[in-house]
C-alpha atoms as a PDB file:
ATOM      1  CA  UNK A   1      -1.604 142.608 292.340  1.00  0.00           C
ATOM      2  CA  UNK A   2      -3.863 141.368 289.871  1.00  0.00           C
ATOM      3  CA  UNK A   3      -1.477 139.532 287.943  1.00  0.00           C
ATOM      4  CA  UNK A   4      -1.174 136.872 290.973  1.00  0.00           C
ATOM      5  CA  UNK A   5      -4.498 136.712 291.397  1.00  0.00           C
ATOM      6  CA  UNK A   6      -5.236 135.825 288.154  1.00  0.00           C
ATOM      7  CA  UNK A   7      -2.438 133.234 288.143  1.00  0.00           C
ATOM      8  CA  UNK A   8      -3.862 131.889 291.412  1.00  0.00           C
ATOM      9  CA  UNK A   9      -7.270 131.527 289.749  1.00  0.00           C
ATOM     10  CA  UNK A  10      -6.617 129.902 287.333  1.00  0.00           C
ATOM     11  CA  UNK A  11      -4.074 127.431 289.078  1.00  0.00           C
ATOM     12  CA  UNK A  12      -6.662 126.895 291.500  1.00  0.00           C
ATOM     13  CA  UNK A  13      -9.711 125.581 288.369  1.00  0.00           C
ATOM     14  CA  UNK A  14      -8.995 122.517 287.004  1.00  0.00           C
ATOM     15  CA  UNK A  15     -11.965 123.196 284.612  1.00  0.00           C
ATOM     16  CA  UNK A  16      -9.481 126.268 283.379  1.00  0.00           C
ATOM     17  CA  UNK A  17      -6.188 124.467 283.479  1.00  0.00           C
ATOM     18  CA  UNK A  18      -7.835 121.840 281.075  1.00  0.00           C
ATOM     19  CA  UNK A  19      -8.474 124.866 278.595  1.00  0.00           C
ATOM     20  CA  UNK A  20      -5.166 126.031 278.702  1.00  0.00           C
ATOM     21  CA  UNK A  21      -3.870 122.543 277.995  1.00  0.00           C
ATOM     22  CA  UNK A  22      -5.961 122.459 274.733  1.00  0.00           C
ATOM     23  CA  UNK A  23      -4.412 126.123 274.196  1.00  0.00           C
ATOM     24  CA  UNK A  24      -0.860 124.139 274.833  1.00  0.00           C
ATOM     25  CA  UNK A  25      -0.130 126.153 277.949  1.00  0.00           C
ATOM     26  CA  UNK A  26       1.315 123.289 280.407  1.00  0.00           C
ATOM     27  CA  UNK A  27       0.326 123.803 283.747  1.00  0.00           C
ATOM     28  CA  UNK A  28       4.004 123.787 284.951  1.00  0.00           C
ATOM     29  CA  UNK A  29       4.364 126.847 282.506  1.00  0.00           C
ATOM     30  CA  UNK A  30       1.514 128.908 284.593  1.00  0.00           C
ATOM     31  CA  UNK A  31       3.421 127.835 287.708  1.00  0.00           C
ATOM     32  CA  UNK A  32       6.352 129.087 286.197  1.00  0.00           C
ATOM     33  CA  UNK A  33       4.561 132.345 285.358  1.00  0.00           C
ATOM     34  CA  UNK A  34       2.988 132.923 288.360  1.00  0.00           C
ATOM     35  CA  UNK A  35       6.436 132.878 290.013  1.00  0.00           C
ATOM     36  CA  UNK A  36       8.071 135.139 287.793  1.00  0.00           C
ATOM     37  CA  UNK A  37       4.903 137.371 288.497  1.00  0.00           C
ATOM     38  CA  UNK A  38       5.725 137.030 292.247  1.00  0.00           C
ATOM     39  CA  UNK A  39       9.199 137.840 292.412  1.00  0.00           C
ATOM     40  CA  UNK A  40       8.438 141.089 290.236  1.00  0.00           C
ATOM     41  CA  UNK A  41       5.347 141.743 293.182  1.00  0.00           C
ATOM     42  CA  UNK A  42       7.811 141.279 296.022  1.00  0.00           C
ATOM     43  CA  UNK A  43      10.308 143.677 293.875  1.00  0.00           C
ATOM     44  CA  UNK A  44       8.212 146.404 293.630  1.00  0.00           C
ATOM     45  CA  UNK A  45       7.249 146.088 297.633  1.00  0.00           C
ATOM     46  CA  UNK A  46      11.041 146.130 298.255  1.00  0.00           C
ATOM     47  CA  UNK A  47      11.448 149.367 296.027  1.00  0.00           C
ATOM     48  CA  UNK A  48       8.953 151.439 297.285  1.00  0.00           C
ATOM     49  CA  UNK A  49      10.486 150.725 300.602  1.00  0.00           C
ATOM     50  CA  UNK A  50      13.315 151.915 299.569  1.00  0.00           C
ATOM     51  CA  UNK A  51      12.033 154.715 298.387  1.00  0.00           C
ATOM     52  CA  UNK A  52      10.078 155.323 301.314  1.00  0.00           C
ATOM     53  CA  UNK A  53      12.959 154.933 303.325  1.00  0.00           C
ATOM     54  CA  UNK A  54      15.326 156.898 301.255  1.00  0.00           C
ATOM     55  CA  UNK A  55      12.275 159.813 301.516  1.00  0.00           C
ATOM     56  CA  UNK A  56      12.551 159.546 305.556  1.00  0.00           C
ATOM     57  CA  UNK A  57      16.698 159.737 305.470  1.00  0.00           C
ATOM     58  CA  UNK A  58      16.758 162.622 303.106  1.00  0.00           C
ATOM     59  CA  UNK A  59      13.746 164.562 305.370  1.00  0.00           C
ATOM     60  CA  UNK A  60      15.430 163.626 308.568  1.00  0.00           C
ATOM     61  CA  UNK A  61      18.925 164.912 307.020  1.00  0.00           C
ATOM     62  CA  UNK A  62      17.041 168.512 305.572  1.00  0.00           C
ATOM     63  CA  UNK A  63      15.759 168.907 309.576  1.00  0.00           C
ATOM     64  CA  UNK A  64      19.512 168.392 310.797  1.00  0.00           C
ATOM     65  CA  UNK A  65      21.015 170.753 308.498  1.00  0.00           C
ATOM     66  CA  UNK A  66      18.441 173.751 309.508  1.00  0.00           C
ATOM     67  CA  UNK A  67      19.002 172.573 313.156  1.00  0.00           C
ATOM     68  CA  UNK A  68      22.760 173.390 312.092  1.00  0.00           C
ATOM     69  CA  UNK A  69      22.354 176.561 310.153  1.00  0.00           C
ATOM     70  CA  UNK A  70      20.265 177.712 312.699  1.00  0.00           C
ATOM     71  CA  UNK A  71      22.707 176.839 315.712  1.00  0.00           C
ATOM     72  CA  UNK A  72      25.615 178.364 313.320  1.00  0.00           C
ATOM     73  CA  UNK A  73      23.767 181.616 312.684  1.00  0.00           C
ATOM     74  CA  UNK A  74      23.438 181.799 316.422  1.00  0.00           C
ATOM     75  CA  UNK A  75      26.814 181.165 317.304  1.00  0.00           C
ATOM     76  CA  UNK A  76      28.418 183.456 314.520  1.00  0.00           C
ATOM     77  CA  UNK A  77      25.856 186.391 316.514  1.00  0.00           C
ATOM     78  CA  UNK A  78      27.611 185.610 319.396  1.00  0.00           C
ATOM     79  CA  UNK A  79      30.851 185.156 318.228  1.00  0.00           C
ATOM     80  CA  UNK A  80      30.640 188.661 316.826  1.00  0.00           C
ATOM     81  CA  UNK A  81      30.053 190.098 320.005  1.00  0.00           C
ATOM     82  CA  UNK A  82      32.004 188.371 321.932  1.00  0.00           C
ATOM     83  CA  UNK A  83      34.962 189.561 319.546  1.00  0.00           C
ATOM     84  CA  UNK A  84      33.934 192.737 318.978  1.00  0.00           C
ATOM     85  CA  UNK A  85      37.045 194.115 320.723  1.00  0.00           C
ATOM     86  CA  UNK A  86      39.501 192.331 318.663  1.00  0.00           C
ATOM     87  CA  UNK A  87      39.896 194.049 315.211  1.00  0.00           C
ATOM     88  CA  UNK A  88      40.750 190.835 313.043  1.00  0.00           C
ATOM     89  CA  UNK A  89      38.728 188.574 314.437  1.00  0.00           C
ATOM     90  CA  UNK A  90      35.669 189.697 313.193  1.00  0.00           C
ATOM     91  CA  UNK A  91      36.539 189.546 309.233  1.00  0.00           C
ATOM     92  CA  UNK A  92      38.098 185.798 310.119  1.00  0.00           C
ATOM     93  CA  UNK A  93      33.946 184.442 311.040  1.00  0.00           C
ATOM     94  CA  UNK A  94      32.819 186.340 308.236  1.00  0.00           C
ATOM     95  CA  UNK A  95      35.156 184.067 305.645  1.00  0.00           C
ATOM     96  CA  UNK A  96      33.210 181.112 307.850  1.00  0.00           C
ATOM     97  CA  UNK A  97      30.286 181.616 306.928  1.00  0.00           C
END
């Protein structure tokens, strides 16, 4: 992230932290700063995760559920053939599906 970079830059040049002081930015300030900066970094990396993760769930979920409709179709196929003999039974899978 740029931000922290910049923060670490110019935490890391005295030369620039004695600019700042003339600006009346304290040094503990840009500390201060720079951690704020860091917290919102890690936040965003913890997000994205998330996101990535929730992505993964809702993929791995979509595969199940044609697994399922798939197995169901199959099963109501043979279901209806297998009760073909038996009047009612027939109209009861058909209220299943």
């Amino acid at each position: 992230m740029q931000a922290q970079l910049f923060y670490a830059n110019l935490l890391g040049n005295p030369a620039l932290l004695a600019k700042m002081a003339e600006y009346g930015v304290a040094q503990a300030q840009l500390q201060a700063v720079q951690a704020q900066v860091a917290t919102v970094g890690s936040k965003i990396v913890a997000r994205s995760q998330s996101a990535t993760s929730t992505r993964e769930v809702t993929r791995t979920r979509d595969v199940a559920l044609r697994a399922l409709d798939q197995w169901m179709n199959s099963f109501l196929t043979m279901a209806r053939v297998a009760l073909a003999d038996l009047p009612q039974q027939p109209d009861q899978l058909v209220i299943l599906t």
